[in-house]
N, C-alpha and C. Protein backbone atom coordinates (compact mmCIF):
# COMPACT_ATOMS: atom_id res chain seq x y z
N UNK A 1 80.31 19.65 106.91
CA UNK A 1 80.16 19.91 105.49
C UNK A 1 81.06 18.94 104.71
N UNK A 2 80.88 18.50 103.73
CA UNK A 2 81.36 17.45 102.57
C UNK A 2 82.98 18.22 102.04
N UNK A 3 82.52 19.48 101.80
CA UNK A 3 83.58 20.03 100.32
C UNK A 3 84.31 20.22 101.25
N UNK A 4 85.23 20.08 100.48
CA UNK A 4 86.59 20.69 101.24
C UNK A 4 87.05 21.72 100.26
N UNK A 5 87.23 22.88 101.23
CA UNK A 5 87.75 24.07 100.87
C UNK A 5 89.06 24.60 100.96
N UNK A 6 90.07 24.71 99.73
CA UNK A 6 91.34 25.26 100.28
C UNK A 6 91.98 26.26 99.46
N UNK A 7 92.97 26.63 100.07
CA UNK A 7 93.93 27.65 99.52
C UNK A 7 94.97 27.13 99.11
N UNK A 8 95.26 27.46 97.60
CA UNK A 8 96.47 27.11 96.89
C UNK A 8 97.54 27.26 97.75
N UNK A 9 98.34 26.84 97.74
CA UNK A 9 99.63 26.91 98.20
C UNK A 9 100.78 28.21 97.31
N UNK A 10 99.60 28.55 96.31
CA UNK A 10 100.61 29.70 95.54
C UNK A 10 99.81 30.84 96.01
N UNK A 11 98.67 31.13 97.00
CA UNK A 11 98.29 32.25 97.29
C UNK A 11 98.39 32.24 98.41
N UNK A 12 99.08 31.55 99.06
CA UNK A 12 99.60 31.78 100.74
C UNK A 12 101.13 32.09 100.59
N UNK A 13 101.91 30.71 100.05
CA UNK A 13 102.83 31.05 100.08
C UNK A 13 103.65 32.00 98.73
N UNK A 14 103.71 32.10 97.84
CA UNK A 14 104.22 32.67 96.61
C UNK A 14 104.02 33.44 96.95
N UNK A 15 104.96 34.83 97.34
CA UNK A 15 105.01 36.07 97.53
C UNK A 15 104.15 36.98 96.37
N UNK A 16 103.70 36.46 95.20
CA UNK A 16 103.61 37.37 94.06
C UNK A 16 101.92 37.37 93.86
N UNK A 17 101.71 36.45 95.27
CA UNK A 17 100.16 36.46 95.41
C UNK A 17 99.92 36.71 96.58
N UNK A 18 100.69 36.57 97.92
CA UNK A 18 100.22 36.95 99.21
C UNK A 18 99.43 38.09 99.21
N UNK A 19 99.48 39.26 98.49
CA UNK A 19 98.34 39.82 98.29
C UNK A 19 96.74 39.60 98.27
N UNK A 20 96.66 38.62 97.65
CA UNK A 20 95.62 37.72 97.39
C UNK A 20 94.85 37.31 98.91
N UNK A 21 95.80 37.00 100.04
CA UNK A 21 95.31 36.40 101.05
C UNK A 21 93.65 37.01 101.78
N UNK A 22 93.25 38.12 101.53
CA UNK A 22 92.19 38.81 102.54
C UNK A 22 91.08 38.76 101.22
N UNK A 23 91.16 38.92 99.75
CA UNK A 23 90.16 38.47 99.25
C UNK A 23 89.68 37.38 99.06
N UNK A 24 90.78 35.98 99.23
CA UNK A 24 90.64 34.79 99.16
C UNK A 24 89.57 34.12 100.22
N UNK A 25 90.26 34.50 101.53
CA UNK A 25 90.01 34.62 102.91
C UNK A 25 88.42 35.03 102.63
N UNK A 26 87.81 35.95 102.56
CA UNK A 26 86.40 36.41 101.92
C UNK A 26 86.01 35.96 101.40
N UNK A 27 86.48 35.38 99.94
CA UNK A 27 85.82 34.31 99.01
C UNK A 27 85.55 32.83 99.61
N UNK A 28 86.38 32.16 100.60
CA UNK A 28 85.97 31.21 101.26
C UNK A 28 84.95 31.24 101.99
N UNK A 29 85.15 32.41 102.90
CA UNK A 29 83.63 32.64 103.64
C UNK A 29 82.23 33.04 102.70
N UNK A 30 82.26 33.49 101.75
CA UNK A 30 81.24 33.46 100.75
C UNK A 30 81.08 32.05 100.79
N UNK A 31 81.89 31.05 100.03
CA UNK A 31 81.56 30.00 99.62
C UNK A 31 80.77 29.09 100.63
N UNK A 32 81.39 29.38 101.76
CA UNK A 32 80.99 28.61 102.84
C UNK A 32 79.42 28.82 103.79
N UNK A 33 79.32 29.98 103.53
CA UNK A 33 77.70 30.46 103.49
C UNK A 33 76.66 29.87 102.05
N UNK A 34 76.59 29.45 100.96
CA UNK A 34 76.23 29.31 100.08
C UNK A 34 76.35 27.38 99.85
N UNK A 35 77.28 26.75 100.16
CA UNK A 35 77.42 25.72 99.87
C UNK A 35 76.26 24.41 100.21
N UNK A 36 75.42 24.78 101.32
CA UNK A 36 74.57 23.82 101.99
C UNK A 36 73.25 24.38 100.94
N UNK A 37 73.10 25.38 101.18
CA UNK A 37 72.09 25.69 99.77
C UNK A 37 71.94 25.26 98.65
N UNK A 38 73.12 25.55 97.83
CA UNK A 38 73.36 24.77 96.24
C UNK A 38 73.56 23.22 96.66
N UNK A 39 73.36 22.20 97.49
CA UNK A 39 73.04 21.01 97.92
C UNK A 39 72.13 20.81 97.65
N UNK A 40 71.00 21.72 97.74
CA UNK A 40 69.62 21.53 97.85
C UNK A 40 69.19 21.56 96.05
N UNK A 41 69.76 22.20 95.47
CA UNK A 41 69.55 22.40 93.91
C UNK A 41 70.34 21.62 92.55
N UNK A 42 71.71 21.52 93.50
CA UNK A 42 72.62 20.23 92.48
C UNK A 42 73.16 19.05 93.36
N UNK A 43 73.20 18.23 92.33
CA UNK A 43 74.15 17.33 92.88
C UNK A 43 75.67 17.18 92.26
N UNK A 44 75.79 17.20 93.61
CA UNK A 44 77.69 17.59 93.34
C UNK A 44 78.30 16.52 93.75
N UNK A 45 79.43 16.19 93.60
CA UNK A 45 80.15 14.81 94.17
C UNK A 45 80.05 15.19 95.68
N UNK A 46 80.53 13.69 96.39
CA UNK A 46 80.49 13.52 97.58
C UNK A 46 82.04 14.63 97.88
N UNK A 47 83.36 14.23 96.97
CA UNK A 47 84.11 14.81 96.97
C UNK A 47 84.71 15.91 96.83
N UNK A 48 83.83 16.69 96.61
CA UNK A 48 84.29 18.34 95.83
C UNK A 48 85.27 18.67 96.52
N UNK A 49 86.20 19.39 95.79
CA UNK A 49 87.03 20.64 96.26
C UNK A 49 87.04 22.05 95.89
N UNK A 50 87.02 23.08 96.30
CA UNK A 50 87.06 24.65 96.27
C UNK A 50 88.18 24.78 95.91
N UNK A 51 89.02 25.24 94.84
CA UNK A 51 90.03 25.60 95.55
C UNK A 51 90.61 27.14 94.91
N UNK A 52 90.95 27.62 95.73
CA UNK A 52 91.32 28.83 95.12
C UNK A 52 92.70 29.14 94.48
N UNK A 53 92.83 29.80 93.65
CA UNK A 53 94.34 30.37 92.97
C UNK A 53 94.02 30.83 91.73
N UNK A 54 95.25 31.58 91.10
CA UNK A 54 95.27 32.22 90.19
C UNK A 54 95.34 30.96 89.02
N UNK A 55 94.33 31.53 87.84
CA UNK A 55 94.18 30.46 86.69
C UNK A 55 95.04 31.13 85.02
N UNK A 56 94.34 31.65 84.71
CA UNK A 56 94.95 32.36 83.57
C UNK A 56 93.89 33.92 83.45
N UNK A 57 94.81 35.21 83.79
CA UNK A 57 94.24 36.22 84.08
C UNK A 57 93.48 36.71 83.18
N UNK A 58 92.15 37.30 83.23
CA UNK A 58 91.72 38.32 82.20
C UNK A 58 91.28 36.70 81.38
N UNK A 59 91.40 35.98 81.72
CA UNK A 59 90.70 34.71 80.38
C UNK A 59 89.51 33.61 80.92
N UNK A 60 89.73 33.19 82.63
CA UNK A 60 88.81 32.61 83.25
C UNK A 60 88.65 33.22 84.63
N UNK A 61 87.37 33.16 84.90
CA UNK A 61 87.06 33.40 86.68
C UNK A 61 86.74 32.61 87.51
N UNK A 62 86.78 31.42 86.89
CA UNK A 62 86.91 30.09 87.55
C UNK A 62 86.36 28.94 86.64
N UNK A 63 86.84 27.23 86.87
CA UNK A 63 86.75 26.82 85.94
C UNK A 63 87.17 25.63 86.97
N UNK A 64 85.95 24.27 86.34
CA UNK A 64 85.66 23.25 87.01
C UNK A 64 86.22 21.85 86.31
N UNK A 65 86.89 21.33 86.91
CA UNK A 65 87.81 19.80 86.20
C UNK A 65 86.93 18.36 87.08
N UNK A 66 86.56 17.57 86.25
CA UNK A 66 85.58 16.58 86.56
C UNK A 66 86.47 15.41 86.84
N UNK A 67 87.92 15.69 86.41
CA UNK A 67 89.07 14.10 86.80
C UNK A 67 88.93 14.41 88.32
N UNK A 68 89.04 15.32 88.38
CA UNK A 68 89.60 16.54 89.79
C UNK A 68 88.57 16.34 91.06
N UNK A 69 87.56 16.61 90.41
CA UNK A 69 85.95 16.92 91.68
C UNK A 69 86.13 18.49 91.78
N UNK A 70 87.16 19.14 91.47
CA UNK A 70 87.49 20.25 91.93
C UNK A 70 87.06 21.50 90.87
N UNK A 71 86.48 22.93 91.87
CA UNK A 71 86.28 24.12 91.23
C UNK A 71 87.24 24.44 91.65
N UNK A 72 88.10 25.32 90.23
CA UNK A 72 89.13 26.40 90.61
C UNK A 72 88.34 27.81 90.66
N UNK A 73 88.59 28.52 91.52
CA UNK A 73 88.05 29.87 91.32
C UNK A 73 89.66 30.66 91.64
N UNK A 74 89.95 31.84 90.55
CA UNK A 74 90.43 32.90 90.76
C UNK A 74 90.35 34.06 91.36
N UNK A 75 90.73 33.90 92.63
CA UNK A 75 90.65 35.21 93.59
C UNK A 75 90.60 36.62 92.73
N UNK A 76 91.54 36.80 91.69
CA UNK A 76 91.96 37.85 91.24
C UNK A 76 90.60 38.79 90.37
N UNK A 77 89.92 37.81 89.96
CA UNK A 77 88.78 38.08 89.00
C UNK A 77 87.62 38.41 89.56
N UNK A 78 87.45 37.63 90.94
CA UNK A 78 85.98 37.71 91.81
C UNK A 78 85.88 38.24 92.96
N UNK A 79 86.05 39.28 92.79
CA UNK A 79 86.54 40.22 93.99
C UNK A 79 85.53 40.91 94.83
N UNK A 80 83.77 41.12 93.76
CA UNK A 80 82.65 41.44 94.53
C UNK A 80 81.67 39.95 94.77
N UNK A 81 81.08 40.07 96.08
CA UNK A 81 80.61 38.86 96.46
C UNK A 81 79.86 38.38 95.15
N UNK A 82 78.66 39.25 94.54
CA UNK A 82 77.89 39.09 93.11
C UNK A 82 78.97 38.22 92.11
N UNK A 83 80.24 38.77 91.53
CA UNK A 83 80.97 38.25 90.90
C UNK A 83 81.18 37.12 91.30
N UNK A 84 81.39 36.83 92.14
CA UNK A 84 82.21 35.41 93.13
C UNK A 84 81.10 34.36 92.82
N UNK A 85 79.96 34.78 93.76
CA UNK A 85 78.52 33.77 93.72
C UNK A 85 78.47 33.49 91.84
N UNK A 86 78.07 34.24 91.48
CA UNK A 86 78.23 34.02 89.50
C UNK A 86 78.84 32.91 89.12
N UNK A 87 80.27 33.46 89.48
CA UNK A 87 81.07 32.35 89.03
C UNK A 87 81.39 30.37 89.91
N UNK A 88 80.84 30.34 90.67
CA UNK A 88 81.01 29.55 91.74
C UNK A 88 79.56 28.82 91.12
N UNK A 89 78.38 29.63 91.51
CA UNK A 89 77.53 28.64 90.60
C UNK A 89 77.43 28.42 89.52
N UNK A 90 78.22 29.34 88.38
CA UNK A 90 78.50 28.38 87.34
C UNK A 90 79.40 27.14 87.06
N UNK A 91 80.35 27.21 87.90
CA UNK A 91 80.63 26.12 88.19
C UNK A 91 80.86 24.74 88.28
N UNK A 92 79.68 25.11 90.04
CA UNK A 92 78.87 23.99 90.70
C UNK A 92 78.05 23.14 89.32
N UNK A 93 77.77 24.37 88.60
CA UNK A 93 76.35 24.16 87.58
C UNK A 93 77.38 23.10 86.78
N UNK A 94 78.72 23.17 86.17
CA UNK A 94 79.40 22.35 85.46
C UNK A 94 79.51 20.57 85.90
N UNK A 95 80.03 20.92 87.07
CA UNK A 95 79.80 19.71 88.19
C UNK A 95 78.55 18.99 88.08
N UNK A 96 77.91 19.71 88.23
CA UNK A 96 75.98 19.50 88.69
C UNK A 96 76.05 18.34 86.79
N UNK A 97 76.51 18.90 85.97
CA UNK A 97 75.60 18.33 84.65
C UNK A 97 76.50 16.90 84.40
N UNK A 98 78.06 16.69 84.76
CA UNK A 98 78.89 15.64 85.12
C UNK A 98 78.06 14.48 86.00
N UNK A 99 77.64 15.09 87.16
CA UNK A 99 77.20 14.11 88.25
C UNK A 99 75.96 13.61 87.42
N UNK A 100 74.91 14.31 86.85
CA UNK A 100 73.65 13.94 86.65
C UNK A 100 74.18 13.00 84.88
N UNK A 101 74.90 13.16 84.41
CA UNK A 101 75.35 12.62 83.10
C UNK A 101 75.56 13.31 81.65
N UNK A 102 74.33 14.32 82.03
CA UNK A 102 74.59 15.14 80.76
C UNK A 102 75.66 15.31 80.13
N UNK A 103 77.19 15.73 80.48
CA UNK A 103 78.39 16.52 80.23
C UNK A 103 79.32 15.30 80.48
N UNK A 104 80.05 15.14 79.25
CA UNK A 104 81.24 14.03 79.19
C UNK A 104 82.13 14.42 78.94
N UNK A 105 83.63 14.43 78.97
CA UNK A 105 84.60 14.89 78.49
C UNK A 105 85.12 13.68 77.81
N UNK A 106 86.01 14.08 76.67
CA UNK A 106 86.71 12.94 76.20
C UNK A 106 88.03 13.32 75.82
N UNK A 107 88.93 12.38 75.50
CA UNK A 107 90.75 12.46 75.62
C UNK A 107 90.83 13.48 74.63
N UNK A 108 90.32 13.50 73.47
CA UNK A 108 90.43 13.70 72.61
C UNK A 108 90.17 15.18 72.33
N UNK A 109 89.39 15.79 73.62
CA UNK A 109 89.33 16.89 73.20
C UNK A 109 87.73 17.29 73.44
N UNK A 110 87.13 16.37 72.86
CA UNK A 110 85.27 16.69 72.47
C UNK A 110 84.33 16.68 73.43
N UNK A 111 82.92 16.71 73.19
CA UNK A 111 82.75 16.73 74.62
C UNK A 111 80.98 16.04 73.84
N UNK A 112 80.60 15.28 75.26
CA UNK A 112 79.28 15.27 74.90
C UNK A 112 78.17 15.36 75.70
N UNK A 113 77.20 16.19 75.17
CA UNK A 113 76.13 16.86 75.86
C UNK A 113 74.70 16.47 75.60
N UNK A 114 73.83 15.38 76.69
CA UNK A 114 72.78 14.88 76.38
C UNK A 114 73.02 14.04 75.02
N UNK A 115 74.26 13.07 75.12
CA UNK A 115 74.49 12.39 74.06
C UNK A 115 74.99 12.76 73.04
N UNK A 116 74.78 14.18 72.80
CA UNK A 116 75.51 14.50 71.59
C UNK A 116 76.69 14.74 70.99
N UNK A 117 77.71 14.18 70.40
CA UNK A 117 79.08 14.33 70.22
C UNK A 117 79.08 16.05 69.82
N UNK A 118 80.07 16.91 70.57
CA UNK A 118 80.57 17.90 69.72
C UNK A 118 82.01 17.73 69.68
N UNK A 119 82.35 18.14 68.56
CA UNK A 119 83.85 17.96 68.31
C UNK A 119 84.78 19.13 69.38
N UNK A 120 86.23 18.78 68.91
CA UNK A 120 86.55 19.75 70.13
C UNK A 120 86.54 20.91 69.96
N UNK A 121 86.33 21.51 70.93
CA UNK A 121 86.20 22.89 71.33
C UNK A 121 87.52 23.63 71.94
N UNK A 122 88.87 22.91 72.00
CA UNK A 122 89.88 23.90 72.57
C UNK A 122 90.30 25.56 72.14
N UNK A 123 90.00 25.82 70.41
CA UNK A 123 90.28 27.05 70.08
C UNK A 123 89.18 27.60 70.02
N UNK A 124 88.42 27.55 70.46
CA UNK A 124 87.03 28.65 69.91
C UNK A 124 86.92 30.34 70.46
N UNK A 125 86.33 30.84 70.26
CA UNK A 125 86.48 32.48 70.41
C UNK A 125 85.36 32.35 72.01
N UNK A 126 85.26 33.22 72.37
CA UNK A 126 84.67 33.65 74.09
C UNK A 126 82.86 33.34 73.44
N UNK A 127 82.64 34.57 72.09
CA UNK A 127 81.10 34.09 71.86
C UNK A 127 80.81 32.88 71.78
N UNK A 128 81.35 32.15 70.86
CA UNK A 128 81.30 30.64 70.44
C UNK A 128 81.12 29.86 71.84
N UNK A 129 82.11 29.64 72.16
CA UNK A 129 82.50 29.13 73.69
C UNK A 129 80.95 29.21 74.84
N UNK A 130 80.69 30.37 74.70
CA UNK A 130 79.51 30.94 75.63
C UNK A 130 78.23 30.44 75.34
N UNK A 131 78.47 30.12 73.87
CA UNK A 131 76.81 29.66 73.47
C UNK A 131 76.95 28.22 73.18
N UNK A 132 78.05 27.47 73.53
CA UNK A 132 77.81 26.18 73.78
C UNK A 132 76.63 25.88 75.34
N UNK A 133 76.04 24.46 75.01
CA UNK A 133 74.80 24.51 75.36
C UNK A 133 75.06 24.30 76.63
N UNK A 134 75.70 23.29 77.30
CA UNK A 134 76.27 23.30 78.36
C UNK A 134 76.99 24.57 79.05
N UNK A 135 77.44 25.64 78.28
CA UNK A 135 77.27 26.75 79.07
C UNK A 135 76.34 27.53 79.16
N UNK A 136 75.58 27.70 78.25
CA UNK A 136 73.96 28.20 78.37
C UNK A 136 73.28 27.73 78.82
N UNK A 137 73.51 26.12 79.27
CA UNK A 137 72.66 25.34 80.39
C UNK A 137 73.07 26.19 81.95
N UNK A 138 74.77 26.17 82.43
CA UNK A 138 75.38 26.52 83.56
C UNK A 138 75.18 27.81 83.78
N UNK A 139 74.48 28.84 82.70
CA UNK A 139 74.51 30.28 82.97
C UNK A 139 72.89 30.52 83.34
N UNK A 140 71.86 29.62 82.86
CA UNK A 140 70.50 29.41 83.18
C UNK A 140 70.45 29.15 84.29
N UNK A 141 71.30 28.20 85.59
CA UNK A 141 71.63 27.86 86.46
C UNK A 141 71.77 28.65 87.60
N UNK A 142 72.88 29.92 87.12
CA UNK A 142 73.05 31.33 87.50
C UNK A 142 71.99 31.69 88.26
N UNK A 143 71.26 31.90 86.79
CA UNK A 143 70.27 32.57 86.95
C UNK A 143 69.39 32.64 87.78
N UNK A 144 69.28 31.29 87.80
CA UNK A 144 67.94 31.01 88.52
C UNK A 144 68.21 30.85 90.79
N UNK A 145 69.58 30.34 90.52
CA UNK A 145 70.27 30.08 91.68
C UNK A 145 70.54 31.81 92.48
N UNK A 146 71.15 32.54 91.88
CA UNK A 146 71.71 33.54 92.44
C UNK A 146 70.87 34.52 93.26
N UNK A 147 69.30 34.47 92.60
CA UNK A 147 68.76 35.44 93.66
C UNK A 147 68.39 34.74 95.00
N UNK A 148 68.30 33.17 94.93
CA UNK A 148 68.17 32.11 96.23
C UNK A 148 69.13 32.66 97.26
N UNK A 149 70.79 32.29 96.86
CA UNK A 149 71.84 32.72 97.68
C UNK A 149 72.08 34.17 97.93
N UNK A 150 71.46 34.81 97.45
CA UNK A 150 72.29 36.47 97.76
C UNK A 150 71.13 36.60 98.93
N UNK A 151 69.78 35.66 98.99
CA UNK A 151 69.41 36.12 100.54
C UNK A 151 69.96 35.97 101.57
C-alpha cells in the first residue's frame, strides 16, 4: 500500500492520551480496510499520510493539509466506524479536489475553487464554513462513497 499510516507520537506516548491507544489502533484498521477502495474513486497523492492525534476538540474530526499530503483524523471525535469512514472520506475528498486542481490554497488566507477566488475564510461560523462549495463538493463525496465502503 502507498499511504503511510501513523500514530502521533502524542497518542502513544503523552500520557494524557494513552487512552486513546485501542480506538486509534481500530481507526487504523478501519482505514486500512477502506484505503485500496477510495483509490479506485480519488486520486490522492502518491504520498499520503494518515495520521492520527488529537486536533482541536469539539471543533474538527479531522482535517486535511495539502503542504503536508497528510489527513489528520482525531481519534477522540470518531469513535464509531460510520463516524470515522465520514470523516476520512471527507477528507480523502479534500485531497482528491487538490490532486485533480480544483482547490488551491493561498498564503494569504483565500482559497480557490474551479478558479474562483474566495477571500479568506479563517473566521467564519460552522454554517458558513459548511456551505462553502468545496465542502459541499467533499460532503457529496461522502455520500456517494460511504455506502461503497461500509460493504
Amino acid at each position: 500500500m502507498y499511504n503511510n499510516i501513523e500514530i502521533s507520537t502524542s497518542i502513544r506516548y503523552n500520557k494524557s492520551y494513552k487512552h486513546l491507544q485501542p480506538i486509534t489502533n481500530k481507526q487504523i484498521n478501519w482505514a486500512q480496510s477502506v484505503l485500496e477502495k477510495c483509490k479506485d474513486y480519488l486520486l490522492l497523492p502518491k504520498d499520503l499520510k494518515i495520521h492520527f492525534r488529537p486536533i482541536y476538540k469539539d471543533i474538527y474530526f479531522g482535517l486535511y493539509c495539502n503542504d503536508l499530503k497528510t489527513v489528520f483524523i482525531d481519534p477522540r471525535q470518531n469513535k464509531s466506524r460510520k463516524t470515522f469512514l465520514c470523516t476520512l472520506i471527507h477528507e480523502l475528498a479534500h485531497a482528491d479536489q487538490f490532486e485533480n486542481g480544483y482547490l488551491e490554497d493561498n498564503d494569504d488566507g483565500s482559497v480557490i475553487w474551479h478558479g474562483v477566488l474566495h477571500p479568506c475564510i479563517g473566521n467564519i461560523n460552522y454554517d458558513k464554513y459548511s456551505n462553502l462549495p468545496w465542502e459541499k463538493d467533499a460532503e457529496k463525496v461522502v455520500k456517494n462513497l460511504l455506502p461503497i465502503l461500509k460493504k
